[in-house]
C-alpha atoms as a PDB file:
ATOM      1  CA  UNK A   1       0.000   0.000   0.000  1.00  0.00           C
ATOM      2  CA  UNK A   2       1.252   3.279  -1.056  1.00  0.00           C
ATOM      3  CA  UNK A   3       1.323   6.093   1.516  1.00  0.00           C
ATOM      4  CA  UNK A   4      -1.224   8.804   0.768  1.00  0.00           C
ATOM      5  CA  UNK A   5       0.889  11.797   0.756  1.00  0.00           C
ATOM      6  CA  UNK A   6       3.347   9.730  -1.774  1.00  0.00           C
ATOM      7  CA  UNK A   7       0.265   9.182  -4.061  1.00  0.00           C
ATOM      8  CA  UNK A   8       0.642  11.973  -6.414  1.00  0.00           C
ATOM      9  CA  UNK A   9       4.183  11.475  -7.062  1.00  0.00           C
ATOM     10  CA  UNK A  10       3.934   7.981  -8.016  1.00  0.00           C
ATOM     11  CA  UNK A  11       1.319   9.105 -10.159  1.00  0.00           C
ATOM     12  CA  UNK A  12       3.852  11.721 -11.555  1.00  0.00           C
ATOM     13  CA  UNK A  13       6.513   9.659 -12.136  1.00  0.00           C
ATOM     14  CA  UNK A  14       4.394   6.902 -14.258  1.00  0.00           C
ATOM     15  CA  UNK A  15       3.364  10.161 -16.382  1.00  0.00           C
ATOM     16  CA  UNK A  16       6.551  11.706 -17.214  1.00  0.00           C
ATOM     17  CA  UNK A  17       8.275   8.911 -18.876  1.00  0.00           C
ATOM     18  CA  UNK A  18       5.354   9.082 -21.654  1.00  0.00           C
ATOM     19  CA  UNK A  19       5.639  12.653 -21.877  1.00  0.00           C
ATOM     20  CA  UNK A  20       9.236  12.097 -23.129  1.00  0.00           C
ATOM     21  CA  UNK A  21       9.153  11.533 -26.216  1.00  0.00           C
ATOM     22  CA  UNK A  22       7.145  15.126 -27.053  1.00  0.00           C
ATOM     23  CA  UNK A  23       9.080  17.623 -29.307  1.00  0.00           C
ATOM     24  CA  UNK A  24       8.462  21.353 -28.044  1.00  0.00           C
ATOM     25  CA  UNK A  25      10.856  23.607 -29.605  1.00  0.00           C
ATOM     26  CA  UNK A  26      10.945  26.961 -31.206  1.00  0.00           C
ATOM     27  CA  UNK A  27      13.898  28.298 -33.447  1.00  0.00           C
ATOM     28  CA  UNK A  28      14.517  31.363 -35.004  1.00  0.00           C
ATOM     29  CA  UNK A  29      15.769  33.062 -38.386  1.00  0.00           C
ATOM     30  CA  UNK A  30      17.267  36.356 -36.904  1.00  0.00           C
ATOM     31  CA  UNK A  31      17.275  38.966 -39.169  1.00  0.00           C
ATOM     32  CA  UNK A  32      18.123  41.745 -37.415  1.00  0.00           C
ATOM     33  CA  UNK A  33      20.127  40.829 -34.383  1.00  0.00           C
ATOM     34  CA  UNK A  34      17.779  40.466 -31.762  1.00  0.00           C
ATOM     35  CA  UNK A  35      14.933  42.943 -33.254  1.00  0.00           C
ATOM     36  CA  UNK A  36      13.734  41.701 -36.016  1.00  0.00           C
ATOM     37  CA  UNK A  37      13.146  37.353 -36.630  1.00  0.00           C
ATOM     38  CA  UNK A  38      10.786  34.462 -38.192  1.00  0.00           C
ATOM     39  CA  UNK A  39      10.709  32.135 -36.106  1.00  0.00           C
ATOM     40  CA  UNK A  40       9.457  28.746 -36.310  1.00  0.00           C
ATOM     41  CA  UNK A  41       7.218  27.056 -33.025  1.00  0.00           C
ATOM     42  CA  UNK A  42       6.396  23.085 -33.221  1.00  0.00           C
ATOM     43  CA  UNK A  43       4.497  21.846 -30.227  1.00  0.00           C
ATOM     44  CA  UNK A  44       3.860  17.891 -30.220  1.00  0.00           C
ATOM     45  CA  UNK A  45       0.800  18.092 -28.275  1.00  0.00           C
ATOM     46  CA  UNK A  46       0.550  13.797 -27.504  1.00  0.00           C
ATOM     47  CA  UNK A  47       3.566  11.327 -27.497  1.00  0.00           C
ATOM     48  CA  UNK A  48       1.714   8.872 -29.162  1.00  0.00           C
ATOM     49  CA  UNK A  49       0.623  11.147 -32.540  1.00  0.00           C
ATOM     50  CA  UNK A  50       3.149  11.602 -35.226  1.00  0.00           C
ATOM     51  CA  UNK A  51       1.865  15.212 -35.572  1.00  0.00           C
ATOM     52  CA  UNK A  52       3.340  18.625 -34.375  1.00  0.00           C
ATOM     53  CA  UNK A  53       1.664  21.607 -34.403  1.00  0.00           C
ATOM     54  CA  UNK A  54       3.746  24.698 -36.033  1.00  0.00           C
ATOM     55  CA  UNK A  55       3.384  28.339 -36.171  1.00  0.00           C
ATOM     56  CA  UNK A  56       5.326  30.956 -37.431  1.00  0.00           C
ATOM     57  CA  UNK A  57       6.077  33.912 -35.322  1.00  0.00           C
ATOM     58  CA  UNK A  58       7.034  37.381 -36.978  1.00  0.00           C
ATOM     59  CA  UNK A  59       8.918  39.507 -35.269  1.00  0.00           C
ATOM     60  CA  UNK A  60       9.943  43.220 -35.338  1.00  0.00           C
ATOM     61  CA  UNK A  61      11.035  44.790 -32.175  1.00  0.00           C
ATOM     62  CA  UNK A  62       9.376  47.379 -30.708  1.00  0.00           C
ATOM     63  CA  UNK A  63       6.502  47.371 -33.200  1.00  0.00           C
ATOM     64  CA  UNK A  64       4.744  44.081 -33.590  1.00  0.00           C
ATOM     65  CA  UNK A  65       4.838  40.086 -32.483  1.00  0.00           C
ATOM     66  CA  UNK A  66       2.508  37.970 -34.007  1.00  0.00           C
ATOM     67  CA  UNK A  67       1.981  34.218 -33.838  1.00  0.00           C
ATOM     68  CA  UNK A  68       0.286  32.246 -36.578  1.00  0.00           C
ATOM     69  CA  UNK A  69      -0.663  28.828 -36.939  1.00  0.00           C
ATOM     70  CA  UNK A  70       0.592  27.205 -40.054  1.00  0.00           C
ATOM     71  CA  UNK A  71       0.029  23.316 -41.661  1.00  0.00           C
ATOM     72  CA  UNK A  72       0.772  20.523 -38.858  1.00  0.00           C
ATOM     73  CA  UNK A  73       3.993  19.063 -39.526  1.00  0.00           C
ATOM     74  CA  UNK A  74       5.684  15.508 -39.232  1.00  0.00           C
ATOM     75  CA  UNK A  75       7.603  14.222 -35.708  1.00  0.00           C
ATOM     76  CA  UNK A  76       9.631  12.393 -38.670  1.00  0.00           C
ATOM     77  CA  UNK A  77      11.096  15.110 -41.027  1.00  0.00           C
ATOM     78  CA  UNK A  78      11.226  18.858 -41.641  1.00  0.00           C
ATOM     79  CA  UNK A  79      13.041  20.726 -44.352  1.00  0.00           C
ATOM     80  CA  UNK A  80      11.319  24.285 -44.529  1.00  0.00           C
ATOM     81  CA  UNK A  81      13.467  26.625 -46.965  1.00  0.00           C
ATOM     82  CA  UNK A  82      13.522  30.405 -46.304  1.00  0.00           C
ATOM     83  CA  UNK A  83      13.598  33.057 -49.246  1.00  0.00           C
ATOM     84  CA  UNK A  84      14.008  36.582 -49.219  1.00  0.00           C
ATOM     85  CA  UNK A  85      11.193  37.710 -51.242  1.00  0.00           C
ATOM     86  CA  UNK A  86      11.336  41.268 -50.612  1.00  0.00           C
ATOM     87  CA  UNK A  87      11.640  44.430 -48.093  1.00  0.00           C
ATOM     88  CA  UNK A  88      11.217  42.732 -45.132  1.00  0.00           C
ATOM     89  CA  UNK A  89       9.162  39.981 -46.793  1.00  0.00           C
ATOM     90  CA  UNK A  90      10.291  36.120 -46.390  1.00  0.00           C
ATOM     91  CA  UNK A  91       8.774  33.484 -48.445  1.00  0.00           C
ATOM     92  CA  UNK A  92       8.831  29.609 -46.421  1.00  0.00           C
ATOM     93  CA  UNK A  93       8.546  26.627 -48.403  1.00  0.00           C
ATOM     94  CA  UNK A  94       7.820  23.496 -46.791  1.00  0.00           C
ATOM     95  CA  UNK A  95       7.186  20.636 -49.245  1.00  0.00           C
ATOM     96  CA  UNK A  96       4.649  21.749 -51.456  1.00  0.00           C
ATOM     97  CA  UNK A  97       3.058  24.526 -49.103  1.00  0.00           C
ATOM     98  CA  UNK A  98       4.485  28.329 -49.405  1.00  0.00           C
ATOM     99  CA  UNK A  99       4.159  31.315 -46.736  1.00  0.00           C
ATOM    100  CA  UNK A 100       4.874  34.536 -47.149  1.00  0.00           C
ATOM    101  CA  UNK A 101       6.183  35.987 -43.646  1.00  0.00           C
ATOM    102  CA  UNK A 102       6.266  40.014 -43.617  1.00  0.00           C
ATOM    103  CA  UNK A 103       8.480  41.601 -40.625  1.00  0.00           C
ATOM    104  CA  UNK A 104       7.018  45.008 -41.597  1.00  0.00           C
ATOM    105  CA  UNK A 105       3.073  44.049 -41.791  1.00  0.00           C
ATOM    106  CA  UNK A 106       3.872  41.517 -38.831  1.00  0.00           C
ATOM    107  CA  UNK A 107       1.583  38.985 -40.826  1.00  0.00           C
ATOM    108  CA  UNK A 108       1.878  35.082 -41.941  1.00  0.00           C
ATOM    109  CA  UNK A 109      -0.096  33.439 -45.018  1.00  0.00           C
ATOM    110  CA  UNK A 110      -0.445  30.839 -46.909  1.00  0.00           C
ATOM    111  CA  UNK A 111       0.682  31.622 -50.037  1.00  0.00           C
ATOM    112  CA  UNK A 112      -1.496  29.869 -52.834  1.00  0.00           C
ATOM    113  CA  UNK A 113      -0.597  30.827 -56.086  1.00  0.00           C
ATOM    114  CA  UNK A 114       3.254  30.616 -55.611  1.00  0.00           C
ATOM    115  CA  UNK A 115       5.473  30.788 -58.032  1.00  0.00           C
ATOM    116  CA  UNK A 116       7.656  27.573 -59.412  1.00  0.00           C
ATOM    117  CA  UNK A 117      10.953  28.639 -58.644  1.00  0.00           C
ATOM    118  CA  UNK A 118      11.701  30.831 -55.477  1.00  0.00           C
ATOM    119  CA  UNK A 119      11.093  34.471 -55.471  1.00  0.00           C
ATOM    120  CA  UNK A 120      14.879  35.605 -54.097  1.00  0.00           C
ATOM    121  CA  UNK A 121      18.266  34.243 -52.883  1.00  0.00           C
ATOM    122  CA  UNK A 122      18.079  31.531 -50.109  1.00  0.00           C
ATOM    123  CA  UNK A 123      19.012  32.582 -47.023  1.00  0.00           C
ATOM    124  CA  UNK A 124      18.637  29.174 -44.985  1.00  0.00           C
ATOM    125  CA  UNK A 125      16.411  25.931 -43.649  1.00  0.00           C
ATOM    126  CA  UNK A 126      14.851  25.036 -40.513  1.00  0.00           C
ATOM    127  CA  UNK A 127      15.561  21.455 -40.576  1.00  0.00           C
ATOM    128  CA  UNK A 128      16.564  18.256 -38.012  1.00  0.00           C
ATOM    129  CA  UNK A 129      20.070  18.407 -37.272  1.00  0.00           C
ATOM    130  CA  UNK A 130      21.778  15.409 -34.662  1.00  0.00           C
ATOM    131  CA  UNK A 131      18.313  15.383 -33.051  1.00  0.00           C
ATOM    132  CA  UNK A 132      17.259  18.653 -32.641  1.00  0.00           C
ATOM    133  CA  UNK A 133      15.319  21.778 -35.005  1.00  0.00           C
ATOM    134  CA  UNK A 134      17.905  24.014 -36.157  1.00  0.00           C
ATOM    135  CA  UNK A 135      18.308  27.159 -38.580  1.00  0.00           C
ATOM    136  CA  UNK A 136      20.761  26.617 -41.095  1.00  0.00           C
ATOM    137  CA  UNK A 137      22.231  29.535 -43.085  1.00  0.00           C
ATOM    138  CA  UNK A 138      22.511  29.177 -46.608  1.00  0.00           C
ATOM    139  CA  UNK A 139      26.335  29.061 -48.061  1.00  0.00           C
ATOM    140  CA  UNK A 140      27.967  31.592 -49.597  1.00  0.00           C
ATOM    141  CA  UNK A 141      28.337  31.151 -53.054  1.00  0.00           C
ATOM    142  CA  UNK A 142      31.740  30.292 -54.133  1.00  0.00           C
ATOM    143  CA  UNK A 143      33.419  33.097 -55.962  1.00  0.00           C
END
């Protein structure tokens, strides 16, 4: 018989092991130094689902913050490019979805009619790395 007052953390340590396995990160594209970012949010709400929940978060410091859900993603992969695709106007590809991400209008949408190559230079990927979400730069081209 377990003591009462031990009760809830028994309970709490037959929980935690299943909670584990949940990814809960958020990384970020800085732009700016630490003013002005796009930053990607992936919450894995239950261990068992394959499914994350992402947003996008646009950032421009003082002036506006704004978080906005985008497509569930995959526990299993992620490879979403970033594009400059204008004055403080980012374009995200992630498989066949696009979002445009504006630091100046401090908005996120889905972008529906975009075009078949990129709109501007790459400037890097949110992607797995050894385990963990990451923002890779793009290289430098080689001169």
């Amino acid at each position: 018989m377990i003591p009462l007052r031990l009760r809830p953390l028994v309970g709490l340590a037959l929980v935690l092991p299943l909670l584990v396995g949940c990814e809960n990160t958020a990384v970020s594209y800085s732009i700016d130094g630490n003013r002005e970012a796009v930053i990607l949010v992936r919450e894995q709400p239950w261990f068992w689902s394959s499914e994350v929940s992402q947003a996008v978060i646009v950032s421009r410091l003082p002036a506006c913050q704004r978080r906005v859900s985008i497509k569930p993603g995959s526990t299993q992969s992620l490879r979403m490019e970033v594009f400059v695709a204008g004055d403080r106007l980012w374009a995200l590809r992630e498989g066949p979805q696009w979002y445009l991400a504006s630091t100046e209008q401090c908005l996120v949408q889905d972008w529906n009619d975009a075009p078949a190559t990129p709109p501007g230079k790459a400037v890097g990927t949110f992607l797995y790395k050894d385990g963990t979400v990451v923002f890779e730069g793009a290289e430098a081209p080689a001169r």
